[in-house]
N, C-alpha and C. Protein backbone atom coordinates (compact mmCIF):
# COMPACT_ATOMS: atom_id res chain seq x y z
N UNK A 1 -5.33 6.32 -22.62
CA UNK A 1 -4.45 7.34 -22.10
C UNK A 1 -3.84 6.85 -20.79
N UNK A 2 -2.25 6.76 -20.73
CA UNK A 2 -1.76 6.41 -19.28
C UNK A 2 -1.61 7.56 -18.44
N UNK A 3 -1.79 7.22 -17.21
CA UNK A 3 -1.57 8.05 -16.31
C UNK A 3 -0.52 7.66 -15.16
N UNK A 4 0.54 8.80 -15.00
CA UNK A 4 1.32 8.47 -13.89
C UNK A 4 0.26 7.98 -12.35
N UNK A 5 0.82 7.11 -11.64
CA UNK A 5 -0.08 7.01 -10.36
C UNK A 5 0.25 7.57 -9.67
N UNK A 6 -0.66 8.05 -8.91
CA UNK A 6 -0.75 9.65 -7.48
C UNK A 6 -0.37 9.12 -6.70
N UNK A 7 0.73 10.22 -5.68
CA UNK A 7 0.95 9.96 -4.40
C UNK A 7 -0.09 10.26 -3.87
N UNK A 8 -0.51 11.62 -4.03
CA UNK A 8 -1.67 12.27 -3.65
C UNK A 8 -2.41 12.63 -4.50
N UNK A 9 -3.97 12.58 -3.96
CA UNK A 9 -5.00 13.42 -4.64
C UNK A 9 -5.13 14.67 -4.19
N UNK A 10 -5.21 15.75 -5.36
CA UNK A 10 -5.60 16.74 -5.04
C UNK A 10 -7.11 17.21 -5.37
N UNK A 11 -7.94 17.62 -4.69
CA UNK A 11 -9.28 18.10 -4.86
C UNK A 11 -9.54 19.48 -4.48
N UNK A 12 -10.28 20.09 -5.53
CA UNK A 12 -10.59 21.50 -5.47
C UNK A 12 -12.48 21.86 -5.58
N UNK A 13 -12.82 22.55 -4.24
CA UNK A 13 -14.02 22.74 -4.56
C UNK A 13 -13.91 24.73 -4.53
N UNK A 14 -15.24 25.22 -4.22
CA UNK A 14 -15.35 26.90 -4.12
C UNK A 14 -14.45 26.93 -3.00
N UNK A 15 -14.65 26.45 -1.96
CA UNK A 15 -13.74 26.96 -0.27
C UNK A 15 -12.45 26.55 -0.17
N UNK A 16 -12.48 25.33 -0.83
CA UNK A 16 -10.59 24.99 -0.50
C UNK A 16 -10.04 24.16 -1.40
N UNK A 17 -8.88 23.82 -1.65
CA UNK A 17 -8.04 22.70 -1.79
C UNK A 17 -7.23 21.97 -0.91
N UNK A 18 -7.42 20.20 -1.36
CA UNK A 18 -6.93 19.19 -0.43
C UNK A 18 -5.97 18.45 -1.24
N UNK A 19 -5.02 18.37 -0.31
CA UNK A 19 -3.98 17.80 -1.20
C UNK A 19 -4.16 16.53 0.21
N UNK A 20 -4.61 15.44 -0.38
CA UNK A 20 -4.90 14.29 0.42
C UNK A 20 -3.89 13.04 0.46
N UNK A 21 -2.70 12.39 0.97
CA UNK A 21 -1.63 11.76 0.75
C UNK A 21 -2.97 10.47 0.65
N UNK A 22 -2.42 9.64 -0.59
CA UNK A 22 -3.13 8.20 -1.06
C UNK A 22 -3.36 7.61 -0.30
N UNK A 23 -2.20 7.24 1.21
CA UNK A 23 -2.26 6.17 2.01
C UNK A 23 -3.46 6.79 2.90
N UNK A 24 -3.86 8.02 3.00
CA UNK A 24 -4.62 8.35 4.38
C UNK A 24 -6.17 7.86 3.75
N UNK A 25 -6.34 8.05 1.94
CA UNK A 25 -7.76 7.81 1.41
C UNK A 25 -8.40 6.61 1.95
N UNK A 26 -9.23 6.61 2.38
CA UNK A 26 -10.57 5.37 3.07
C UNK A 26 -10.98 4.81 1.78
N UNK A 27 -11.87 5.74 1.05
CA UNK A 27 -12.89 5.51 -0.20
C UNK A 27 -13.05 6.25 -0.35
N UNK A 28 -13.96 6.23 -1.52
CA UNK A 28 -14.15 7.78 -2.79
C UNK A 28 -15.40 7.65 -3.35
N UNK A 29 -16.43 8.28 -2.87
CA UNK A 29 -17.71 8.05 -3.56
C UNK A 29 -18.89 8.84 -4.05
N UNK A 30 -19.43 8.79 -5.07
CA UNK A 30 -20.50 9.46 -5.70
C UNK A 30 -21.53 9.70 -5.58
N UNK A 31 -22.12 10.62 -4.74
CA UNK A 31 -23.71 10.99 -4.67
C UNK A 31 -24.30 12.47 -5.33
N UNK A 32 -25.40 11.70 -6.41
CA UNK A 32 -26.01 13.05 -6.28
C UNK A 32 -24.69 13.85 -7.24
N UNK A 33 -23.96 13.30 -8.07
CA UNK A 33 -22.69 14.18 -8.76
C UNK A 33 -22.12 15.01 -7.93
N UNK A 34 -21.68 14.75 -6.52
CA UNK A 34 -20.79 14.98 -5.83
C UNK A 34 -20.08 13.83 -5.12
N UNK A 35 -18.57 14.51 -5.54
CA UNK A 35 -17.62 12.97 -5.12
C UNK A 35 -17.00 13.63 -3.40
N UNK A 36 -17.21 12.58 -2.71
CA UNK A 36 -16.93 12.84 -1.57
C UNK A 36 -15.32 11.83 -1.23
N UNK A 37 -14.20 12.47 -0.66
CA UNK A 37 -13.19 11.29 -0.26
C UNK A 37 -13.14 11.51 1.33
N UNK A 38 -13.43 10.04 1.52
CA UNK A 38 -13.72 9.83 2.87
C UNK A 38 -11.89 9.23 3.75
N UNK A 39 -11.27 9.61 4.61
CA UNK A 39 -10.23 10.20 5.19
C UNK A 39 -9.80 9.16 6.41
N UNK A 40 -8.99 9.06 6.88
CA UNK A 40 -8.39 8.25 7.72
C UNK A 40 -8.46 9.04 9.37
N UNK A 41 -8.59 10.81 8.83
CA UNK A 41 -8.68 11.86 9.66
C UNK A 41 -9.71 11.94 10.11
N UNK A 42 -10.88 11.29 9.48
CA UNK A 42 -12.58 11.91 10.08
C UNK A 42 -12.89 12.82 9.22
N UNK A 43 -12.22 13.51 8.23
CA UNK A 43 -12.56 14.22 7.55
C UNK A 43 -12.99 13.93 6.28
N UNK A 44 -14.11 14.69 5.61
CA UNK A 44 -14.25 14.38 4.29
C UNK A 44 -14.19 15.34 3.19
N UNK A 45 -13.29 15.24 2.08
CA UNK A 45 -13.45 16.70 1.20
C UNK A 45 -14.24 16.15 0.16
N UNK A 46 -15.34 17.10 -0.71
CA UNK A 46 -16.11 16.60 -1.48
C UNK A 46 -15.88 18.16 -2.28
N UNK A 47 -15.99 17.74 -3.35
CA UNK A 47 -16.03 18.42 -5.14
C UNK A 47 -16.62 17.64 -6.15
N UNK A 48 -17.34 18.49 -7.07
CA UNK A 48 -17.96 17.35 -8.41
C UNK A 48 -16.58 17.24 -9.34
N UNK A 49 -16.16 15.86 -9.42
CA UNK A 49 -15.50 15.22 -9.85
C UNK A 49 -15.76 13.82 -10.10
N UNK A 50 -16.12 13.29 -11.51
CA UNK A 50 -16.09 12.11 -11.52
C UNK A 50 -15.01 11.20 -11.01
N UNK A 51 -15.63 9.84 -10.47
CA UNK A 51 -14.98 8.78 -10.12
C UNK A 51 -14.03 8.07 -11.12
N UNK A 52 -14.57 8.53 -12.94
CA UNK A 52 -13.57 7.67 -13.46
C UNK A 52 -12.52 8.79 -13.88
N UNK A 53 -12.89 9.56 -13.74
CA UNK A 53 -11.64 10.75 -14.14
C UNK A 53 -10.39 10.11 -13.10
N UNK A 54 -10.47 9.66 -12.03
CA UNK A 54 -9.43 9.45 -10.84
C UNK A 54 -9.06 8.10 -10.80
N UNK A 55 -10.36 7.10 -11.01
CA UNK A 55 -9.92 5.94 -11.20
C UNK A 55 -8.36 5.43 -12.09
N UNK A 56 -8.46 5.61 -12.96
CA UNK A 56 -7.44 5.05 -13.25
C UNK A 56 -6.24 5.41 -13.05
N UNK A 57 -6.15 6.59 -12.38
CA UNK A 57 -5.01 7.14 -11.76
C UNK A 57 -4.42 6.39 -10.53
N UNK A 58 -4.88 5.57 -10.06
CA UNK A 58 -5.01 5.05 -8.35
C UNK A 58 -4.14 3.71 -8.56
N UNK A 59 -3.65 3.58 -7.65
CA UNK A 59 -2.38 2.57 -7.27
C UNK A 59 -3.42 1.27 -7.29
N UNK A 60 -3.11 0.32 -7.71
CA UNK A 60 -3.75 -1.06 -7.78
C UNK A 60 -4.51 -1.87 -6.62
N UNK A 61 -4.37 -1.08 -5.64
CA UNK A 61 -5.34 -1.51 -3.82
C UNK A 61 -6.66 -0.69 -3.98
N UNK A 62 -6.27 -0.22 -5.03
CA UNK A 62 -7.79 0.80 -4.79
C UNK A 62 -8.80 0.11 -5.90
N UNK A 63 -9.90 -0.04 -5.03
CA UNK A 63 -10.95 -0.85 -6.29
C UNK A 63 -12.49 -0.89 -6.26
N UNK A 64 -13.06 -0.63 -7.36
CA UNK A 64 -13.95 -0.51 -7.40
C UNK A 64 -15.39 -1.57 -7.10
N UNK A 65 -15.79 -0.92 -6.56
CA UNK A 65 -16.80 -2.04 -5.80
C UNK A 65 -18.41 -2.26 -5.78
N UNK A 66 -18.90 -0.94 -6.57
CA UNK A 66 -20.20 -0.65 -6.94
C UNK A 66 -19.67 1.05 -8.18
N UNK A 67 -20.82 1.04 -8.62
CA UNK A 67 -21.20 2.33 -9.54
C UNK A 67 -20.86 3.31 -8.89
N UNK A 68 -20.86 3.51 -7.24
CA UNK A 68 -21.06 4.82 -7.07
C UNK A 68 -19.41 5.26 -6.12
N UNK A 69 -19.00 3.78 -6.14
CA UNK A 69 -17.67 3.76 -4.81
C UNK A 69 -16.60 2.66 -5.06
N UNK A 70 -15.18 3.54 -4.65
CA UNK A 70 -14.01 2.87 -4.80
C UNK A 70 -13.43 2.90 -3.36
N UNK A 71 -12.72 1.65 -3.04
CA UNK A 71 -11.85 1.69 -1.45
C UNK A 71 -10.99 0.92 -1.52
N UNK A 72 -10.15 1.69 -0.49
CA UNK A 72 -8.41 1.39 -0.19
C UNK A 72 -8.77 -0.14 0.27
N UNK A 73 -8.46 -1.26 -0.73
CA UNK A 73 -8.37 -2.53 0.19
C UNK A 73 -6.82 -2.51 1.62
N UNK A 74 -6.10 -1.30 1.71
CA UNK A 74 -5.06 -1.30 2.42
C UNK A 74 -6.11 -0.67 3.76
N UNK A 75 -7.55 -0.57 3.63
CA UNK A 75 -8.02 0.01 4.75
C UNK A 75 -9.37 -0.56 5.14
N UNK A 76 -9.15 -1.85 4.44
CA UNK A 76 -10.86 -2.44 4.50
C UNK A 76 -10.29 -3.33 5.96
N UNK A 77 -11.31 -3.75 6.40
CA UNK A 77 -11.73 -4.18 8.00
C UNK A 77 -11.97 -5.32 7.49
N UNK A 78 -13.28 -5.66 7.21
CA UNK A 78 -13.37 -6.79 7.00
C UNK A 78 -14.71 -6.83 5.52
N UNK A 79 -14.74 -7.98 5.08
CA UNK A 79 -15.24 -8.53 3.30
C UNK A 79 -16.38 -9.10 3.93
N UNK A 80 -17.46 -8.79 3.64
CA UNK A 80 -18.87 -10.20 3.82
C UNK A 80 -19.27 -10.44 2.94
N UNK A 81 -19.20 -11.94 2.22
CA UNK A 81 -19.55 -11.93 0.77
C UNK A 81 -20.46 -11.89 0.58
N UNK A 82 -21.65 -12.95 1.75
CA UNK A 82 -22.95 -13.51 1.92
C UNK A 82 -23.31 -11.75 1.78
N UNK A 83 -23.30 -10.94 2.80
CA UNK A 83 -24.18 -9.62 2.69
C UNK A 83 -23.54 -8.59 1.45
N UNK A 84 -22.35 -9.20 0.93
CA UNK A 84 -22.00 -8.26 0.12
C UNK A 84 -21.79 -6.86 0.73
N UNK A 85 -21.17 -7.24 1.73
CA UNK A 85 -20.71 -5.97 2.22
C UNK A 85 -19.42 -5.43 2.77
N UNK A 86 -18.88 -4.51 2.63
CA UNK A 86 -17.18 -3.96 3.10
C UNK A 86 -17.28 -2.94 4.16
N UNK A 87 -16.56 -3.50 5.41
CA UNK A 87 -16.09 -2.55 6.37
C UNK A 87 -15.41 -2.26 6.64
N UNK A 88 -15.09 -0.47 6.55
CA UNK A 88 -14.10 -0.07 6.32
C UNK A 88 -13.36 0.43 7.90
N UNK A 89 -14.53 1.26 8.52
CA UNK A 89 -14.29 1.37 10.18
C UNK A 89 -15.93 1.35 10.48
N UNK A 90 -15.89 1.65 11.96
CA UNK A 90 -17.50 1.22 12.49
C UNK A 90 -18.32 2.47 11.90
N UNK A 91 -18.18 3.42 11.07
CA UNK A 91 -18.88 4.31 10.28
C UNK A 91 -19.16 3.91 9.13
N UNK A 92 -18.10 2.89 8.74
CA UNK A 92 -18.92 2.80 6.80
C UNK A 92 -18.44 1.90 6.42
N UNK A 93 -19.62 2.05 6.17
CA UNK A 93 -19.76 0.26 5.33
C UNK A 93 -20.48 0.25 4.26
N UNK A 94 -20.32 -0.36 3.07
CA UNK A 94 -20.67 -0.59 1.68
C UNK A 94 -21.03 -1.59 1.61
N UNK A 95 -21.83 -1.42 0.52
CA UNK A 95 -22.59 -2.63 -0.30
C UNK A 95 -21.97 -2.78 -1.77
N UNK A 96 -21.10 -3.90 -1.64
CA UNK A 96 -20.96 -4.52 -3.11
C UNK A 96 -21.88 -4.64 -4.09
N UNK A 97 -21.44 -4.22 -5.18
CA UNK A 97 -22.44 -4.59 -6.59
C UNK A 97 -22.45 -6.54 -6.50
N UNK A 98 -23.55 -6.26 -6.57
CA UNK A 98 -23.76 -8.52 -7.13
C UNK A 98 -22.97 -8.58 -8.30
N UNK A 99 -23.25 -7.91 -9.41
CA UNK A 99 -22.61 -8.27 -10.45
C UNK A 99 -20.45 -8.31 -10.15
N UNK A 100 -20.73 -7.89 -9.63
CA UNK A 100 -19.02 -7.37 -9.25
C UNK A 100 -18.35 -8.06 -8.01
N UNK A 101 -19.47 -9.24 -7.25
CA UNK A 101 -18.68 -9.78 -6.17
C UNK A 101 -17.66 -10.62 -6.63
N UNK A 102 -17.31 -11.66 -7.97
CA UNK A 102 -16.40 -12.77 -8.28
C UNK A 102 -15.13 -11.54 -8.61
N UNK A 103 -15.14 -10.32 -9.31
CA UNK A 103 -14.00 -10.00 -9.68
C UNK A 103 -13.49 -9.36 -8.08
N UNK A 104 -14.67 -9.11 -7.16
CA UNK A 104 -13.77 -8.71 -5.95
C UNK A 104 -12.88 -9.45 -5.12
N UNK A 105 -13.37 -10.56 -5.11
CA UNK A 105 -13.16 -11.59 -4.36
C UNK A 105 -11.96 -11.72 -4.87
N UNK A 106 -11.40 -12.06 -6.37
CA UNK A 106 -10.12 -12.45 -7.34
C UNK A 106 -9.28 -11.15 -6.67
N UNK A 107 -9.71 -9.91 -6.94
CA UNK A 107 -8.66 -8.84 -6.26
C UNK A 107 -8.54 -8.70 -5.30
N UNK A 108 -9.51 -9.29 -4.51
CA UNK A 108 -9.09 -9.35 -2.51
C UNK A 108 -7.85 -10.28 -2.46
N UNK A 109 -8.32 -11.29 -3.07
CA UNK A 109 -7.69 -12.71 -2.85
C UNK A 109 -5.72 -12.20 -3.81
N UNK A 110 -5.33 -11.84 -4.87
CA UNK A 110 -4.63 -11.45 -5.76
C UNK A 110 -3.60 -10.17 -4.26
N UNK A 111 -4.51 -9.39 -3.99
CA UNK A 111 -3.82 -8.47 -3.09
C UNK A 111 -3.73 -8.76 -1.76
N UNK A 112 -4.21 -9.91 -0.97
CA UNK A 112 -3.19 -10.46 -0.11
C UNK A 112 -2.06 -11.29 -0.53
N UNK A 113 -2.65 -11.72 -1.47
CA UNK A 113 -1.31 -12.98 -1.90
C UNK A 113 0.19 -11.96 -2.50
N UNK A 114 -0.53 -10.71 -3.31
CA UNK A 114 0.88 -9.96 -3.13
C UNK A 114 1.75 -9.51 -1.41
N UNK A 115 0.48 -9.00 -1.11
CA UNK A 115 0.80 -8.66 0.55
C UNK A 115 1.97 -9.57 1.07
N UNK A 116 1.28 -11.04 1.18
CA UNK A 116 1.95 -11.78 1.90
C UNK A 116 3.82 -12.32 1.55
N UNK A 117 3.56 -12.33 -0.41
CA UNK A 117 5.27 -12.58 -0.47
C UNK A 117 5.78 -11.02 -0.67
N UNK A 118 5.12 -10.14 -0.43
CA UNK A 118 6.25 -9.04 0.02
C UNK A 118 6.99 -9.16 1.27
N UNK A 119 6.19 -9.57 2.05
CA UNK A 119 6.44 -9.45 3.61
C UNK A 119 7.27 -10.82 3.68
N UNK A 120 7.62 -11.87 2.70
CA UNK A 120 8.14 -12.74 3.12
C UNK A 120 9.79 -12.46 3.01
């Protein structure tokens, strides 16, 4: 099934709806069958919503990086391969799946190299 790609996500829990613009999303992650999207604002809206229901909706920077979490490579800090870990700001930081570090590395590596001949 294709899906048009979102400008925005919208998320609905009991108290509110967030209509969240794509560029502000940090990451998106699963605990406990609650998906939390973590915000550029400090803010976080969380609703049970699976991760793959949205996944494939998401513009091609967004990628998955373990079972439980997806992030804006347009907002990652910095890649540690040795710890397998992604920082996103001095609050959060992830742990890469082992099994999943070679395809990250190919889409880190794939999405600067687009980065760079856009900007050329």
């Amino acid at each position: 099934m294709k899906y048009r790609i979102m400008e925005y996500l919208i998320l609905k829990n009991e108290l509110e709806i967030a209509k969240i613009p794509i560029d502000a999303i940090l990451s998106l992650e699963v605990n406990d069958y609650l998906l939390t999207c973590r915000t550029v604002w400090s803010r976080d809206f969380c609703c049970s919503k699976a991760l793959s229901e949205i996944e494939g909706r998401l513009p091609s920077h967004f990628l998955r990086i373990n079972r439980n979490t997806i992030v804006n490579l347009n907002k990652v800090q910095l890649v540690h391969f040795k710890e397998r870990t992604i920082r996103m700001n001095d609050q959060l930081i992830y742990q890469m799946s082992h099994r999943k570090v070679k395809v990250i590395r190919k889409a880190i590596n794939e999405y600067e190299s687009n980065r760079l001949n856009f900007s050329e």
